[in-house]
N, C-alpha and C. Protein backbone atom coordinates (compact mmCIF):
# COMPACT_ATOMS: atom_id res chain seq x y z
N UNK A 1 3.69 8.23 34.16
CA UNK A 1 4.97 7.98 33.52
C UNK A 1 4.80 7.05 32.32
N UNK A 2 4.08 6.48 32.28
CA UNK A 2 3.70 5.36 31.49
C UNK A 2 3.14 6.07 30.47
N UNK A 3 2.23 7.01 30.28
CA UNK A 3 1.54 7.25 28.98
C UNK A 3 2.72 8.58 28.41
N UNK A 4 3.62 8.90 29.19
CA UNK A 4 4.35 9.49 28.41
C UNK A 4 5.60 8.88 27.73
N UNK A 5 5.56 7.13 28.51
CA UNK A 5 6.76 6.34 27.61
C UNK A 5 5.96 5.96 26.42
N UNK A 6 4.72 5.61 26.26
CA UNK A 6 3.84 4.98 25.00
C UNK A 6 4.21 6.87 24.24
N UNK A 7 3.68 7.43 24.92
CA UNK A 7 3.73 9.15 24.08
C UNK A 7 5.03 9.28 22.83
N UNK A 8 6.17 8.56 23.52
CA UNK A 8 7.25 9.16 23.00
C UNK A 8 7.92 7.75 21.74
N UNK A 9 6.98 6.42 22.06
CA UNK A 9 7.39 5.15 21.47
C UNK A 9 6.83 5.63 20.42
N UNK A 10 5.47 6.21 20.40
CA UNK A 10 4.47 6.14 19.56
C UNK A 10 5.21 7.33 18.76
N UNK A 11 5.84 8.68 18.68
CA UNK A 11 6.55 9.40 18.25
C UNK A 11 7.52 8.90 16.93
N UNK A 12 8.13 7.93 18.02
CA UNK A 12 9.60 7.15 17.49
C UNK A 12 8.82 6.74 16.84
N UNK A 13 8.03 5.77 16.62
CA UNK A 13 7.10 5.00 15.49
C UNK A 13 6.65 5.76 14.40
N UNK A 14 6.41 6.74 14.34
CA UNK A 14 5.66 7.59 13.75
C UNK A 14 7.15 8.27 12.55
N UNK A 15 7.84 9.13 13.30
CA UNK A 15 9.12 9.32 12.48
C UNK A 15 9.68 8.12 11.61
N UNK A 16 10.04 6.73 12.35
CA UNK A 16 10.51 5.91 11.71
C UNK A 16 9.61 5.18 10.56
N UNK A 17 8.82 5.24 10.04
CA UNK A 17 7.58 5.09 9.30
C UNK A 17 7.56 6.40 7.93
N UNK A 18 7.39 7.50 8.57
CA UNK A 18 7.65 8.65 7.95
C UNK A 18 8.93 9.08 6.94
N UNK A 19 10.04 8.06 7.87
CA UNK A 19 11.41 8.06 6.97
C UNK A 19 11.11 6.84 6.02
N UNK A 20 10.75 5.92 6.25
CA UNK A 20 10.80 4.75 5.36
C UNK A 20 9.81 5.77 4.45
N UNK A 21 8.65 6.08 4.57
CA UNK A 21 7.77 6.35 3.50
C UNK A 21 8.58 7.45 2.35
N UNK A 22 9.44 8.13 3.37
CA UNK A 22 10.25 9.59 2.22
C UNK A 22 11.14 8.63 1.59
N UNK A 23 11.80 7.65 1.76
CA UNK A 23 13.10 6.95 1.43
C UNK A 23 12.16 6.23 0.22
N UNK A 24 11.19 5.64 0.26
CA UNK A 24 10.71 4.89 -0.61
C UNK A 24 10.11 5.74 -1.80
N UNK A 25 9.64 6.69 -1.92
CA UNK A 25 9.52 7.80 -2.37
C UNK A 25 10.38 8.33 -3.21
N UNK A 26 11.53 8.39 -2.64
CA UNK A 26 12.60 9.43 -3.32
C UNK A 26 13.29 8.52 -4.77
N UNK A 27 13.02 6.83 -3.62
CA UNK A 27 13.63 5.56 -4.94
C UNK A 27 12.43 5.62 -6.08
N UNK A 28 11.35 6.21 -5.63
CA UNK A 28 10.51 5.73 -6.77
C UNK A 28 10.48 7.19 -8.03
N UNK A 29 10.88 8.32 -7.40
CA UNK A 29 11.03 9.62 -8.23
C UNK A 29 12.24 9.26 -8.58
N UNK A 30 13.17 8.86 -8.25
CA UNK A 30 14.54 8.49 -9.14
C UNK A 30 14.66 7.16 -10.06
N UNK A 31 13.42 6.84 -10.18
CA UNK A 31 13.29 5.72 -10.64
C UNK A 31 14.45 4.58 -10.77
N UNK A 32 14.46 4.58 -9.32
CA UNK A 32 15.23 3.25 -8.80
C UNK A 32 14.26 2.06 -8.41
N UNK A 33 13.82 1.57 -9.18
CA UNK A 33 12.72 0.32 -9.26
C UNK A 33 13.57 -0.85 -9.05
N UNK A 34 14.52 -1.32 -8.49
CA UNK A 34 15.24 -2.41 -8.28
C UNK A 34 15.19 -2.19 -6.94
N UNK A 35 15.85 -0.77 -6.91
CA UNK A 35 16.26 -1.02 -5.24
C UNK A 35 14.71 -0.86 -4.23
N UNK A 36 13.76 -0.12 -4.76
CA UNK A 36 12.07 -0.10 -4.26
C UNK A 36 11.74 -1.57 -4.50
N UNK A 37 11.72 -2.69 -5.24
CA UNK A 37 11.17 -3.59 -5.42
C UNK A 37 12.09 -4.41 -4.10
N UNK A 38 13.13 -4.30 -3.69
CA UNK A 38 14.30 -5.17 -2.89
C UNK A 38 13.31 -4.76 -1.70
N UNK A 39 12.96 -3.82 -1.36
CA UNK A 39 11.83 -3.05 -0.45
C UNK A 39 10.73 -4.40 0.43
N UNK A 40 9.96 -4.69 -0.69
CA UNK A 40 8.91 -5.68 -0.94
C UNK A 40 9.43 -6.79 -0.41
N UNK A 41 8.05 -7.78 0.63
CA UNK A 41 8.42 -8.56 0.80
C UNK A 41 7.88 -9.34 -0.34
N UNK A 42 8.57 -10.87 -0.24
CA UNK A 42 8.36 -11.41 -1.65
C UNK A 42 6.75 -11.83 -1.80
N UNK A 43 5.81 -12.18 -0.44
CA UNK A 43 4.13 -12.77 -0.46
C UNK A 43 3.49 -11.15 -0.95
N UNK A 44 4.02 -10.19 -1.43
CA UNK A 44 3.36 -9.16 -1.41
C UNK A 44 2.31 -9.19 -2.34
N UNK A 45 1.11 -8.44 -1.92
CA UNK A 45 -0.06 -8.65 -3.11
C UNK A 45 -0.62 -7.60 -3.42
N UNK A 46 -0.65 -6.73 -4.60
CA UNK A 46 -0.98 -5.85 -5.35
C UNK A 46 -2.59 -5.38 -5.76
N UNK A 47 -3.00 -5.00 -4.96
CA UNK A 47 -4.61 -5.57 -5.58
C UNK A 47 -5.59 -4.44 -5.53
N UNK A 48 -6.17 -3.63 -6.30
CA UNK A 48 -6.85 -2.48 -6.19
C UNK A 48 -8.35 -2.98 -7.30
N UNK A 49 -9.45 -2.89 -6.56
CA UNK A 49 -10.76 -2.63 -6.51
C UNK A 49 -11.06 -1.83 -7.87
N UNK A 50 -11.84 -1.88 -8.48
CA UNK A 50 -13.02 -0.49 -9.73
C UNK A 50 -13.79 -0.47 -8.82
N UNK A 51 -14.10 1.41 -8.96
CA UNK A 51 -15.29 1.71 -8.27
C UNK A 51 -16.01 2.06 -9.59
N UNK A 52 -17.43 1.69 -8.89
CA UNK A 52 -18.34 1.76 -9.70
C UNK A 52 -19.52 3.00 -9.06
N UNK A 53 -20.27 3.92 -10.36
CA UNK A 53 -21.43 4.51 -9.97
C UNK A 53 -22.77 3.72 -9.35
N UNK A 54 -23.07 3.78 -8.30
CA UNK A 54 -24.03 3.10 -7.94
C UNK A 54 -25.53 3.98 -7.53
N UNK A 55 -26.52 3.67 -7.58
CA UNK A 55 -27.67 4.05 -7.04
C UNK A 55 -27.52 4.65 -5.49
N UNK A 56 -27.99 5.35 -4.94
CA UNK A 56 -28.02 5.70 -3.12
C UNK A 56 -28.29 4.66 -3.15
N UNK A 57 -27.72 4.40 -1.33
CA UNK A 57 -28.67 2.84 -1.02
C UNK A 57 -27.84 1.83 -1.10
N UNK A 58 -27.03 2.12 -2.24
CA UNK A 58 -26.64 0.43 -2.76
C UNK A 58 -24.40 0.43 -2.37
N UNK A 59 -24.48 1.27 -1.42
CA UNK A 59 -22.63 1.46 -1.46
C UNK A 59 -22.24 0.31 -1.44
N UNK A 60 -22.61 -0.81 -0.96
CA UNK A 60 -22.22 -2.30 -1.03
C UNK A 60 -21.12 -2.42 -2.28
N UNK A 61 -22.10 -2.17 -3.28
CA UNK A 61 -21.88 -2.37 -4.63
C UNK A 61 -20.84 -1.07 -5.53
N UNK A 62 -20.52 -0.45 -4.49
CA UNK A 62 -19.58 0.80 -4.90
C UNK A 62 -18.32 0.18 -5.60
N UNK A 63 -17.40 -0.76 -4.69
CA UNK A 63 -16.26 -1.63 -5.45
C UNK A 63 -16.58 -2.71 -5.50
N UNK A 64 -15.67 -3.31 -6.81
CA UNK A 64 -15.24 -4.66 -7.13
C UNK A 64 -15.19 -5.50 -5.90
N UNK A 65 -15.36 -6.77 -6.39
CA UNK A 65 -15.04 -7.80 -4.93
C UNK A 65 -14.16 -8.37 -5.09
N UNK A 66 -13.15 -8.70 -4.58
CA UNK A 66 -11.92 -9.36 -4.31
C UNK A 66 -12.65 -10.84 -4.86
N UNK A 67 -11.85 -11.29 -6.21
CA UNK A 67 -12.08 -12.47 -6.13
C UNK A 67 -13.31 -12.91 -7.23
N UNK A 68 -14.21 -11.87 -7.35
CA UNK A 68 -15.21 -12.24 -8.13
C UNK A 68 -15.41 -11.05 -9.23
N UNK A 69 -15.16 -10.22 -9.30
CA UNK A 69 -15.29 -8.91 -10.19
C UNK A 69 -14.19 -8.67 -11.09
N UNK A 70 -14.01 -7.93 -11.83
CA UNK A 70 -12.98 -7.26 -12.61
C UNK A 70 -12.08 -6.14 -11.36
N UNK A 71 -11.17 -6.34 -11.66
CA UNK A 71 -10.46 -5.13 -11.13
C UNK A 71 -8.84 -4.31 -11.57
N UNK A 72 -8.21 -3.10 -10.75
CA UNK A 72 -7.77 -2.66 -11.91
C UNK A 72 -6.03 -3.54 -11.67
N UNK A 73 -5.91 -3.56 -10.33
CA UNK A 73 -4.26 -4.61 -10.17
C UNK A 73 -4.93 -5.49 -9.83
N UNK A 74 -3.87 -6.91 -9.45
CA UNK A 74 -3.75 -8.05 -8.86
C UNK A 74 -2.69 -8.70 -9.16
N UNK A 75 -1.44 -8.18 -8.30
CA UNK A 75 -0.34 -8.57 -8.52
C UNK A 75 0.66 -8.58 -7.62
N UNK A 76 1.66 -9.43 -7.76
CA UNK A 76 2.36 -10.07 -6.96
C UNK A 76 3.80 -9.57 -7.27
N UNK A 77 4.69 -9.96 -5.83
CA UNK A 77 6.07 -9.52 -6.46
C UNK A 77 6.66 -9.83 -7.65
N UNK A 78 6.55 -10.84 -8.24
CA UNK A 78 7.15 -11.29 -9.77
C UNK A 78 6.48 -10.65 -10.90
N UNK A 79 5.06 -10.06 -10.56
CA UNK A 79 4.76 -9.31 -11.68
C UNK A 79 4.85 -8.18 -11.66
N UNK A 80 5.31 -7.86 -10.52
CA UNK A 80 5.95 -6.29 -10.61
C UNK A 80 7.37 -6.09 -10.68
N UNK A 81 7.66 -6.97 -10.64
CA UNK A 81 9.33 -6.44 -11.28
C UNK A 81 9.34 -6.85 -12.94
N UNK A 82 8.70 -7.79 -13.32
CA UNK A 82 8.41 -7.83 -14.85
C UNK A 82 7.74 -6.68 -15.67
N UNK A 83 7.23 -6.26 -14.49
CA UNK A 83 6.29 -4.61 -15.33
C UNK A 83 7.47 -3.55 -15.42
């Protein structure tokens, strides 16, 4: 009985996730960027890696490092509603 109450939580979880993701979606094709940014919590952090061509061997060195490299975001709620 039990793995079919997790079965059906995990369901509910899954839909309710699925709606937020279409809802957030639909604000961002209607370019409702106020009401998607209201979305965001305010510590939110923006931050995406460069990948780089590397030698075999070396995937270490595939992305940027947080913190020490170039990369292509790094941004926070206030600089995304200024963008």
């Amino acid at each position: 009985m039990a793995s079919s109450d997790q079965a059906i939580a995990r369901l509910l979880l899954k839909d309710e996730v699925e709606r937020f993701l279409f809802a957030e979606a639909e604000l961002l094709d209607d370019r409702q960027y106020e009401e998607w940014l209201a979305l965001l919590d305010d510590d939110i952090r923006y931050w995406m890696p460069m990948r780089r061509n590397v030698k075999f061997g070396e995937l270490e060195r595939e992305f940027t490092r947080e913190g020490q490299d170039i990369n292509w975001f790094d941004e926070g709620k206030d600089t995304l509603m200024r963008r």
